[in-house]
Protein backbone atom coordinates (compact mmCIF):
# COMPACT_ATOMS: atom_id res chain seq x y z
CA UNK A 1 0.00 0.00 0.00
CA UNK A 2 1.32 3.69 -1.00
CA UNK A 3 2.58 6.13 2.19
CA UNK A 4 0.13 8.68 1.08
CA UNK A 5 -1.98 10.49 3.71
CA UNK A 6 -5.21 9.24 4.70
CA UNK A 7 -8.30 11.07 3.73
CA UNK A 8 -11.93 9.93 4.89
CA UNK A 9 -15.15 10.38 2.91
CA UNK A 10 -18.87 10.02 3.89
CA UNK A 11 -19.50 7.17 0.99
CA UNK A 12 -23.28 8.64 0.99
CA UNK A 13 -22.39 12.28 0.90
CA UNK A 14 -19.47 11.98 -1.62
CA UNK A 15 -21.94 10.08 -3.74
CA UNK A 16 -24.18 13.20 -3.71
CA UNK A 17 -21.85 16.20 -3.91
CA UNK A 18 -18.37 15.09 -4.13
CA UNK A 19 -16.82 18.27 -4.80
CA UNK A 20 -16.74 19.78 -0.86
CA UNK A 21 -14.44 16.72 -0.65
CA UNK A 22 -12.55 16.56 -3.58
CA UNK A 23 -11.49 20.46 -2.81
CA UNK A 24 -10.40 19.69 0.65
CA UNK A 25 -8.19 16.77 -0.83
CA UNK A 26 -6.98 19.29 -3.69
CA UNK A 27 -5.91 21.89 -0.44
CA UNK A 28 -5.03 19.66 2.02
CA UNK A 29 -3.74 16.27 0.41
CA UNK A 30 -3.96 16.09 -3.36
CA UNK A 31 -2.48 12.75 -3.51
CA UNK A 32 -4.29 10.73 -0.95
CA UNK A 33 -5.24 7.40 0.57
CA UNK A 34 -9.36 7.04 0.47
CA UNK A 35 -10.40 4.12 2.53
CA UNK A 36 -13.63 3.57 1.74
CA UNK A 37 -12.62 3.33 -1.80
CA UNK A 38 -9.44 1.47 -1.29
CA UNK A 39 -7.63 3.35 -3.27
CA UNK A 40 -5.20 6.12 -3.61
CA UNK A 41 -6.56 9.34 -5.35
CA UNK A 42 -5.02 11.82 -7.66
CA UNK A 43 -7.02 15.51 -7.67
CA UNK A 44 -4.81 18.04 -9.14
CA UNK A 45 -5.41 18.51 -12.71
CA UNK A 46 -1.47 18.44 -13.63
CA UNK A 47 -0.55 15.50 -11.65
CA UNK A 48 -2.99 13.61 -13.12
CA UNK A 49 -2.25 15.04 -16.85
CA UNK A 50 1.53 14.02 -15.85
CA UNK A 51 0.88 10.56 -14.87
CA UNK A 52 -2.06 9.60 -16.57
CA UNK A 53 0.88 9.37 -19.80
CA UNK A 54 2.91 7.15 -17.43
CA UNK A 55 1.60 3.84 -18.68
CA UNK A 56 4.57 2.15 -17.42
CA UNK A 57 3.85 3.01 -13.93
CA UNK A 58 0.19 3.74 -14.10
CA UNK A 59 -0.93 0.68 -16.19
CA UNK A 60 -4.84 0.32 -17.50
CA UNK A 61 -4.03 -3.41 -17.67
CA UNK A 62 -6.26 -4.67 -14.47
CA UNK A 63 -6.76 -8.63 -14.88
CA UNK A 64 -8.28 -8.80 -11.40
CA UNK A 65 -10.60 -5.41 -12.27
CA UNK A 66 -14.03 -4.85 -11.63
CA UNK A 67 -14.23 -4.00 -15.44
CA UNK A 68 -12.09 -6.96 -16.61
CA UNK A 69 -13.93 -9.51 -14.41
CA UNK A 70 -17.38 -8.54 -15.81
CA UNK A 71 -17.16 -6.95 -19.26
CA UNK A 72 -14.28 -8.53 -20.84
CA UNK A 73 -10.72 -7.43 -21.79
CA UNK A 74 -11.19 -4.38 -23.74
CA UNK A 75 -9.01 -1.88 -25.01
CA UNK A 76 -9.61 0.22 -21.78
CA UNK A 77 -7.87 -2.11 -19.76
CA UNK A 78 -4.75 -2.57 -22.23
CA UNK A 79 -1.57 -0.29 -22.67
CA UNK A 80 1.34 0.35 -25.54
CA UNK A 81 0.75 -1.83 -28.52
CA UNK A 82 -2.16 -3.71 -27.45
CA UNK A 83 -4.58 -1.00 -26.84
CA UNK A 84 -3.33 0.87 -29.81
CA UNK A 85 -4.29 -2.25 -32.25
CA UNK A 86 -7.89 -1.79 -30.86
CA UNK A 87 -8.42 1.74 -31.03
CA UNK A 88 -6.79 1.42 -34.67
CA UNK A 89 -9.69 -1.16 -35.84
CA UNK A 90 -12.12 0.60 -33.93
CA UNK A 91 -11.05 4.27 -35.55
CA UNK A 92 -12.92 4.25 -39.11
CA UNK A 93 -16.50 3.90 -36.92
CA UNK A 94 -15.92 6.88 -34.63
CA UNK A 95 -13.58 9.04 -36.58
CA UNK A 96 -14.07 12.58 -37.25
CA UNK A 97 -15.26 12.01 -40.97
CA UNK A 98 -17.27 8.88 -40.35
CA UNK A 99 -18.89 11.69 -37.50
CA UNK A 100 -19.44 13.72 -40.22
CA UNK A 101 -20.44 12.12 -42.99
CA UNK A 102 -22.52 9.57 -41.40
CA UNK A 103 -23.34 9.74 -37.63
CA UNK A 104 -24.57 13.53 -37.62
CA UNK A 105 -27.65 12.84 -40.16
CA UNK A 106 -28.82 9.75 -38.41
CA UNK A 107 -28.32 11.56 -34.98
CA UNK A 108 -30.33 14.91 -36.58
CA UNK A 109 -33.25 12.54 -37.86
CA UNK A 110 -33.65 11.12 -34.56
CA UNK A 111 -33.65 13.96 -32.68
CA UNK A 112 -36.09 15.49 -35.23
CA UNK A 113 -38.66 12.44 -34.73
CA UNK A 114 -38.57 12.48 -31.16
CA UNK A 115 -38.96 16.09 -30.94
CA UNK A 116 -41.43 15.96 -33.42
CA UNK A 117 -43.49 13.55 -30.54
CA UNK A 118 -42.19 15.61 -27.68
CA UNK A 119 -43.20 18.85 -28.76
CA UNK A 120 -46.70 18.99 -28.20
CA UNK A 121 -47.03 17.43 -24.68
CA UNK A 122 -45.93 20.94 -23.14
CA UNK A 123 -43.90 19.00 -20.08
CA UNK A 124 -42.04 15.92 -19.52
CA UNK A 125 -38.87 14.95 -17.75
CA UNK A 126 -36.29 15.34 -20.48
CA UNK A 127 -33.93 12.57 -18.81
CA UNK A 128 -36.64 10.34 -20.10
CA UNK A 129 -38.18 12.34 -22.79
CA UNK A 130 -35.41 13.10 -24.59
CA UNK A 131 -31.87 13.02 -23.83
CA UNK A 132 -32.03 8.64 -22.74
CA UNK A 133 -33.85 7.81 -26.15
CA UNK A 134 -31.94 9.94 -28.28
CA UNK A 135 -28.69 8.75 -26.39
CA UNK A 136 -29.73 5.13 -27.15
CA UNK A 137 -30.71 5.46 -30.61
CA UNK A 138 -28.02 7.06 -31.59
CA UNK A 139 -25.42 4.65 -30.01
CA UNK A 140 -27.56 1.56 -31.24
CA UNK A 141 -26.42 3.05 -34.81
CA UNK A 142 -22.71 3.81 -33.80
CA UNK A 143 -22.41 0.34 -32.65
CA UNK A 144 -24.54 -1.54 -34.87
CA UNK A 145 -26.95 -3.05 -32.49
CA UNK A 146 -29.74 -1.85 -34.19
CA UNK A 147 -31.89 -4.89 -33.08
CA UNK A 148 -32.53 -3.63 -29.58
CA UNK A 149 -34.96 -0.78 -28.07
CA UNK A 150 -33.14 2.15 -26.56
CA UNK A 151 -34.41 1.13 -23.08
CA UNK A 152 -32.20 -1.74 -23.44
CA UNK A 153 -29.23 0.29 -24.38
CA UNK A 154 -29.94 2.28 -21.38
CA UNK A 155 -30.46 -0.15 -18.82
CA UNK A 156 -27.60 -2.42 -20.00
CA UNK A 157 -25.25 0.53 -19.81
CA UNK A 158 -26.59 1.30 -16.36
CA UNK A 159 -26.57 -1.80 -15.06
CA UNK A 160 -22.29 -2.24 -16.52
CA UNK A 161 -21.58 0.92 -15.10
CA UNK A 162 -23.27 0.32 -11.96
CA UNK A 163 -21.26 -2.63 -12.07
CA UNK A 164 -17.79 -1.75 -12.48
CA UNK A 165 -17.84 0.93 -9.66
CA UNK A 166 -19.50 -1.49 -7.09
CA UNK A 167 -16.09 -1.62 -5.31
CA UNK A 168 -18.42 -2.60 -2.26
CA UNK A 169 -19.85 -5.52 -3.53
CA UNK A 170 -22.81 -5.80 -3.46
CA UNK A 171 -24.37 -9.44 -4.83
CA UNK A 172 -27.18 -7.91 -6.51
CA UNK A 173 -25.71 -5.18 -8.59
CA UNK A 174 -23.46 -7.58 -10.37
CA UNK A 175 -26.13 -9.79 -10.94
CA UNK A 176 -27.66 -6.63 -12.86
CA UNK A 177 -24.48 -6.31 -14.59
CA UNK A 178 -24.00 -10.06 -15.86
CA UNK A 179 -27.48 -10.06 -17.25
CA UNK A 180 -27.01 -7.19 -19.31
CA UNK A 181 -23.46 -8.19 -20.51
CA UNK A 182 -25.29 -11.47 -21.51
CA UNK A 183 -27.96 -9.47 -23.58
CA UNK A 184 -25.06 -8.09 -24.91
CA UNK A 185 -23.75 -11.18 -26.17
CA UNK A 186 -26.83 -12.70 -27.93
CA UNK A 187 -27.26 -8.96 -30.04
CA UNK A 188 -24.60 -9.08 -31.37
CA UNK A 189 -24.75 -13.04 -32.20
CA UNK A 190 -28.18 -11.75 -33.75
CA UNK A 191 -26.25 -8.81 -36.05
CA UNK A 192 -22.84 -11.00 -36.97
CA UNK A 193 -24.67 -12.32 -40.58
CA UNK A 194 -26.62 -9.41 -40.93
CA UNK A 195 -23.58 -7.24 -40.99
CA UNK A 196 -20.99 -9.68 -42.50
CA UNK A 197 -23.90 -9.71 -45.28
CA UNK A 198 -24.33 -6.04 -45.38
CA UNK A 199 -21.13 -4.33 -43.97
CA UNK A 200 -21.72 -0.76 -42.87
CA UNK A 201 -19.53 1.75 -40.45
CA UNK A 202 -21.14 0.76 -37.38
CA UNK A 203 -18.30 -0.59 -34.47
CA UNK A 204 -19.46 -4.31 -34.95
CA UNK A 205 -19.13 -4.05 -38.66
CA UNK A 206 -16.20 -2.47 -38.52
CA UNK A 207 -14.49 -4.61 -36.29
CA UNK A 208 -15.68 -7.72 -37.98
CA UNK A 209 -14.05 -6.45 -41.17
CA UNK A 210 -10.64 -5.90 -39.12
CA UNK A 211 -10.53 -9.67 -37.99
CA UNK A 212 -10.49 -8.71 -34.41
CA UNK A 213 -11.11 -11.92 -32.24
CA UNK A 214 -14.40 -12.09 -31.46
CA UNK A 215 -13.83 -12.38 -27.40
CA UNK A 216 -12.35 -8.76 -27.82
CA UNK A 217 -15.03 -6.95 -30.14
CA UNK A 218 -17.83 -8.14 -27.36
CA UNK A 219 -15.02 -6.64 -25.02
CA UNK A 220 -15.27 -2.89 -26.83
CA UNK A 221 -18.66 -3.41 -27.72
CA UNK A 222 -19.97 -3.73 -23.94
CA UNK A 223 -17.27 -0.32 -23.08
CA UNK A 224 -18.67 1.47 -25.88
CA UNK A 225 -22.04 1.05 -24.60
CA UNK A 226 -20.76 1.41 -20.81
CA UNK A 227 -19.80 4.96 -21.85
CA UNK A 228 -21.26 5.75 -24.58
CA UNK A 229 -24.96 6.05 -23.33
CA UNK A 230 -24.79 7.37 -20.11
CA UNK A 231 -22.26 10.16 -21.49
CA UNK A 232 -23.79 11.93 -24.10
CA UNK A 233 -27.12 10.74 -21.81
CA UNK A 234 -25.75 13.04 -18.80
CA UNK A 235 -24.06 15.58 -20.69
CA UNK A 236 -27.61 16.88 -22.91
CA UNK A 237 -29.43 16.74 -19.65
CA UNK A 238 -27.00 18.63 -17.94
CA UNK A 239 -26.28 21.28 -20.32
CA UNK A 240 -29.69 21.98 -20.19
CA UNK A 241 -30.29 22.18 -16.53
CA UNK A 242 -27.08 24.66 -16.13
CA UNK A 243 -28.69 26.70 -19.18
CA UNK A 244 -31.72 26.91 -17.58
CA UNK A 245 -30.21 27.61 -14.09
CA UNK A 246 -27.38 30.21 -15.72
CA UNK A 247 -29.92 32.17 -18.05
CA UNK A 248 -26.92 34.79 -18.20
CA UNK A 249 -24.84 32.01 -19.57
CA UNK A 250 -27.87 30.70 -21.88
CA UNK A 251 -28.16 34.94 -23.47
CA UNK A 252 -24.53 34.45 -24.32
CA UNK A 253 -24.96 31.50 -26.23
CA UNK A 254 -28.37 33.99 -27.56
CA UNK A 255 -26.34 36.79 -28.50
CA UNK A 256 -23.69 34.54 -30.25
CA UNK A 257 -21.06 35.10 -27.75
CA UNK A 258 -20.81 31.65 -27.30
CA UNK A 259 -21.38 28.29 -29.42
CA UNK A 260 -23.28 25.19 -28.25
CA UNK A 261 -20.16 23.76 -28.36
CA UNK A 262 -18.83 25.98 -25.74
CA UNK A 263 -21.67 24.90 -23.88
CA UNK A 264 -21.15 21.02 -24.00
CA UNK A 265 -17.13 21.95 -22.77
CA UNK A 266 -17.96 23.63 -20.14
CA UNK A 267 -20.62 21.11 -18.75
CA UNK A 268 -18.31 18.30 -19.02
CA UNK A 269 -15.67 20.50 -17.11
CA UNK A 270 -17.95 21.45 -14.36
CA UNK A 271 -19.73 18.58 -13.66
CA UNK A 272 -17.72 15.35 -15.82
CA UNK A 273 -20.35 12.90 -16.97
CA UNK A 274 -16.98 10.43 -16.31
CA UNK A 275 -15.28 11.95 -13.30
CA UNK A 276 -12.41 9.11 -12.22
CA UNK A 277 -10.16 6.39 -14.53
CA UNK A 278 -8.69 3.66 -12.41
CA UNK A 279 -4.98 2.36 -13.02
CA UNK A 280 -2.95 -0.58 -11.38
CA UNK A 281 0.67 0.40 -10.34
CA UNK A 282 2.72 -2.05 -12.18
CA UNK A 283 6.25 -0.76 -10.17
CA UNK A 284 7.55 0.87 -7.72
CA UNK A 285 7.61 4.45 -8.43
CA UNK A 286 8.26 7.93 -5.74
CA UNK A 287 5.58 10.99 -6.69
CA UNK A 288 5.50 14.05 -4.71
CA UNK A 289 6.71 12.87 -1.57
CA UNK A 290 4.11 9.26 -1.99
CA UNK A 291 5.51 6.12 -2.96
CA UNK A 292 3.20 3.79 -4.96
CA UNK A 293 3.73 -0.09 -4.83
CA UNK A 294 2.95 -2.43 -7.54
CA UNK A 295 -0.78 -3.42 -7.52
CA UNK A 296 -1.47 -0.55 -5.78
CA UNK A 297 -5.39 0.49 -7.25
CA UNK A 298 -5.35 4.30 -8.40
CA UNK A 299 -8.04 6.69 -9.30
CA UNK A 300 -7.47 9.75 -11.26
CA UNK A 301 -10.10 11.73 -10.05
CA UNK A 302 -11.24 13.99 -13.84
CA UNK A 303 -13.76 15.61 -12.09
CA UNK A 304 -11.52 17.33 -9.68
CA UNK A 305 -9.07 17.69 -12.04
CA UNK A 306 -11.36 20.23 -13.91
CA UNK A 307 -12.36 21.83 -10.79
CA UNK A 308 -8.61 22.53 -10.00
CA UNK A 309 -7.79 26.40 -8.79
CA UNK A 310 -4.33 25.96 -9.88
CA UNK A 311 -5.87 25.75 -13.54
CA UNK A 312 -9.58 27.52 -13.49
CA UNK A 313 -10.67 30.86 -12.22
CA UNK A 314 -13.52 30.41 -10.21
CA UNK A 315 -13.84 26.42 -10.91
CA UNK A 316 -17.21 26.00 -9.22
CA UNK A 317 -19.00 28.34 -11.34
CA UNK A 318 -20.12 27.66 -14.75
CA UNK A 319 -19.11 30.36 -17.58
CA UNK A 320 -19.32 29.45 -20.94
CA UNK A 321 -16.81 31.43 -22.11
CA UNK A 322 -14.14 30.09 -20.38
CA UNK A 323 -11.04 28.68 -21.84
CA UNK A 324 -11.20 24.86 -21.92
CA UNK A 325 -7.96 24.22 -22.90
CA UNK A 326 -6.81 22.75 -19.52
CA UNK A 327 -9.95 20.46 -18.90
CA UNK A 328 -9.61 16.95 -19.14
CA UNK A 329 -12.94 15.49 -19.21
CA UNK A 330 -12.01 13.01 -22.09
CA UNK A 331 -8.92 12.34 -20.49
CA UNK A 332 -4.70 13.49 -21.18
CA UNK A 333 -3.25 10.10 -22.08
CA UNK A 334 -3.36 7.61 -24.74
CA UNK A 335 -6.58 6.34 -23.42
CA UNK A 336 -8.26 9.86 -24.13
CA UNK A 337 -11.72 9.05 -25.22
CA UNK A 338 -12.22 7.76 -28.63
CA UNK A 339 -15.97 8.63 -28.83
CA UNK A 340 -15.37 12.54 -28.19
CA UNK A 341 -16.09 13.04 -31.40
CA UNK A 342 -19.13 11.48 -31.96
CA UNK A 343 -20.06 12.58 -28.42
CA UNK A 344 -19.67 16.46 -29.30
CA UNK A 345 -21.77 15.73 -32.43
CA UNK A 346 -24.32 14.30 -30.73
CA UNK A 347 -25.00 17.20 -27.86
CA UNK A 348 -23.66 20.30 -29.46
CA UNK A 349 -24.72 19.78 -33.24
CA UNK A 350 -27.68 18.42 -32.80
CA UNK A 351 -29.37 17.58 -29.40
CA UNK A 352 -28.99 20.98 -27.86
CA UNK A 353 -29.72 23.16 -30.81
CA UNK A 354 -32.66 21.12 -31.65
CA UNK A 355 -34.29 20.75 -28.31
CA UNK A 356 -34.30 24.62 -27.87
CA UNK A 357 -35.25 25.76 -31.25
CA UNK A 358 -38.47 23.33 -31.10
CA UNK A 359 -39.11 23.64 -27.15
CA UNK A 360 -40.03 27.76 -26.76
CA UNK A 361 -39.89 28.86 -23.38
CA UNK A 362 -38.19 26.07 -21.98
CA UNK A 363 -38.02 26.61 -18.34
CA UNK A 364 -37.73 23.79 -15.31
CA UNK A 365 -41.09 22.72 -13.81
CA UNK A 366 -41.39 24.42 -10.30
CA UNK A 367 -43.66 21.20 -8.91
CA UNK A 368 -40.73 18.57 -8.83
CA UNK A 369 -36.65 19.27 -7.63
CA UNK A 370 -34.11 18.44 -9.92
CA UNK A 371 -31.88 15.43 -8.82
CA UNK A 372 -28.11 14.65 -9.67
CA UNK A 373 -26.21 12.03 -7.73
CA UNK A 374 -22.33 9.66 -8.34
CA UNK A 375 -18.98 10.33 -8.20
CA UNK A 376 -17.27 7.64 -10.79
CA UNK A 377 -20.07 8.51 -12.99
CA UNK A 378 -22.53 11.56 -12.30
CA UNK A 379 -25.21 12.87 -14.31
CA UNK A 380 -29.09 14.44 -13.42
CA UNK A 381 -31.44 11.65 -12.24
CA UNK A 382 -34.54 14.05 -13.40
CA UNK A 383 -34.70 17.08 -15.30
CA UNK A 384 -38.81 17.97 -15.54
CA UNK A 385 -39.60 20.81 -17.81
CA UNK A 386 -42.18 22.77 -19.39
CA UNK A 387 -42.81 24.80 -22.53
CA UNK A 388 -44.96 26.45 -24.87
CA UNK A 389 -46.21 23.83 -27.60
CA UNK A 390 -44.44 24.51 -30.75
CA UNK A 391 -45.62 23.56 -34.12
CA UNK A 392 -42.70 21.30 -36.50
CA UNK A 393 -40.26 23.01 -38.13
């Protein structure tokens, strides 16, 4: 176990408002021992942009890892040559121009359609309304799954994620996890000679075309889904709720002083959608005073990181016209996310333009309190709403 100081968290209170916490561990002792997470924790944005690069210290490869254990060996959990094979084959699916050329139509058409549905009820909770199903659809296109309902995509994802942080064990969420990795498994036995048939730029397809052994595409398929739902999920819900609760910050996006995409930055700055990456310590190695040992479990905590005073002016407030440069909320290393840019497409091109060009006078509903809970993952729980019908465009 690493020399670092101890630090001690309320499990229930860090779960709902971390950052109190996180700030005292930034002041006090930004590389720290957390025992009721067993693990050491990183919150300063530059140590963690330094070592995150250090794969040779700081390794992804966990065989005995929550992830590992119940999703499969995917490119997450691999370093150097191996992980870089994966994110190769994977590439021509999520890749700027396959974004562009692709993605962004079928993500526009569903938004359109379930605006089109949305837009005359006048209220709804947009968690469920809007940003979950067009989340899902979208990703069940991105990774070729197209043979399953977006609740599935949603509760599978929910149910991994839930999963890989239960780091208390509890018997019952990864018995939610293993039935949703095996629902997994038998859609994409479904879409193998459908899409060996008719090849297209989905992630299965794609990876099918590379060769890739089959035990590691149901490895990336089950990440991409881990992530890629409950991202893009909390991030338009979000975005939303600090638009509605900043309307300063909203009127600058108005008066063109800032873009939606400005918008989606700063969200995933001040509150990460993905706020910690775990790594195994794979050797000895000395780090501001803390020595790590090998197997040592690490957490770099992103959603400190881009909280960090060091690094942002007035971290805890939201400002869209900030300077992003120094966030990290796809991560610094080699294992910065490869969905960014589909996930960027998906809020600021389409999902948050769209939702408040149809939905006039968008404004939260008074009758119910807005919810947002985790740490490892954290996104709104609710979002209710209400707003003046609107005919179609």
């Amino acid at each position: 176990m690493s020399n670092a100081p101890h630090f001690n968290i309320d499990v229930a209170a860090f779960w709902a408002d971390p950052y109190p916490a996180l700030a005292k561990m930034r002041a006090e002792a930004p590389i720290a021992f957390v025992p009721q997470l067993g693990s050491t924790v990183l919150t300063r944005r530059d140590d963690i942009f330094v070592t995150e690069k250090r794969i040779d210290v700081f390794s992804s490869h966990q065989p005995a890892g929550l992830m590992n254990k119940l999703m499969g060996h995917n490119m997450m959990r691999k370093d150097g040559d191996a992980h870089l094979a994966e994110r190769t084959a994977m590439f021509p699916s999520v890749s700027p121009r396959t974004v562009k050329d692709v993605w962004r139509k079928q993500f526009q058409a569903h938004a359109d359609r379930i605006l089109d549905e949305l837009a005359p009820q006048g209220s709804a909770d947009l968690v469920k309304a809007f940003a979950l199903p067009l989340s899902g659809e979208c990703l069940k296109n991105v990774t070729g799954l197209t043979n399953i309902t977006y609740h599935e995509m949603d509760a599978w994802s929910q149910a991994m994620i839930d999963g890989i942080a239960n780091y208390t064990g509890d018997a019952a969420v990864e018995a939610r996890c293993h039935a949703a990795t095996a629902g997994i498994d038998a859609a994409i036995d479904d879409m193998i000679p459908v899409l060996r048939q008719h090849p297209d730029t989905s992630m299965l397809s794609v990876l099918l075309s590379a060769g890739m052994a089959m035990e590691s595409i149901r490895a990336n398929i089950k990440l991409a889904i881990s992530g890629g739902q409950n991202e893009p999920r909390d991030a338009i819900s979000g975005c939303v709720w600090a638009l509605l609760t900043h309307p300063a910050e909203y009127a600058k996006v108005i008066a063109g002083q800032a873009n939606w995409l400005d918008v989606f930055e700063e969200y995933a700055r001040w509150i990460a959608p993905i706020g910690m990456s775990p790594r195994r310590v794979a050797q000895p190695f000395h780090y501001r005073g803390v020595d790590f040992e090998p197997e040592d479990r690490v957490f770099f905590m992103f959603g400190s990181a881009n909280r960090d005073e060091a690094c942002f002016a007035d971290p805890d407030v939201f400002d869209v016209s900030r300077d992003h440069a120094k966030s990290i909320a796809f991560g610094a290393g080699p294992h910065y996310c490869a969905g960014a840019f589909a996930s960027r497409a998906m809020v600021a091109d389409v999902a948050l333009p769209s939702l408040f060009a149809r939905l006039g006078g968008l404004r939260l509903d008074p009758r119910e309190p807005v919810r947002i809970g985790g740490w490892a993952f954290r996104g709104l729980l609710n979002l209710p709403v209400a707003w003046e019908n609107a005919p179609p465009n």
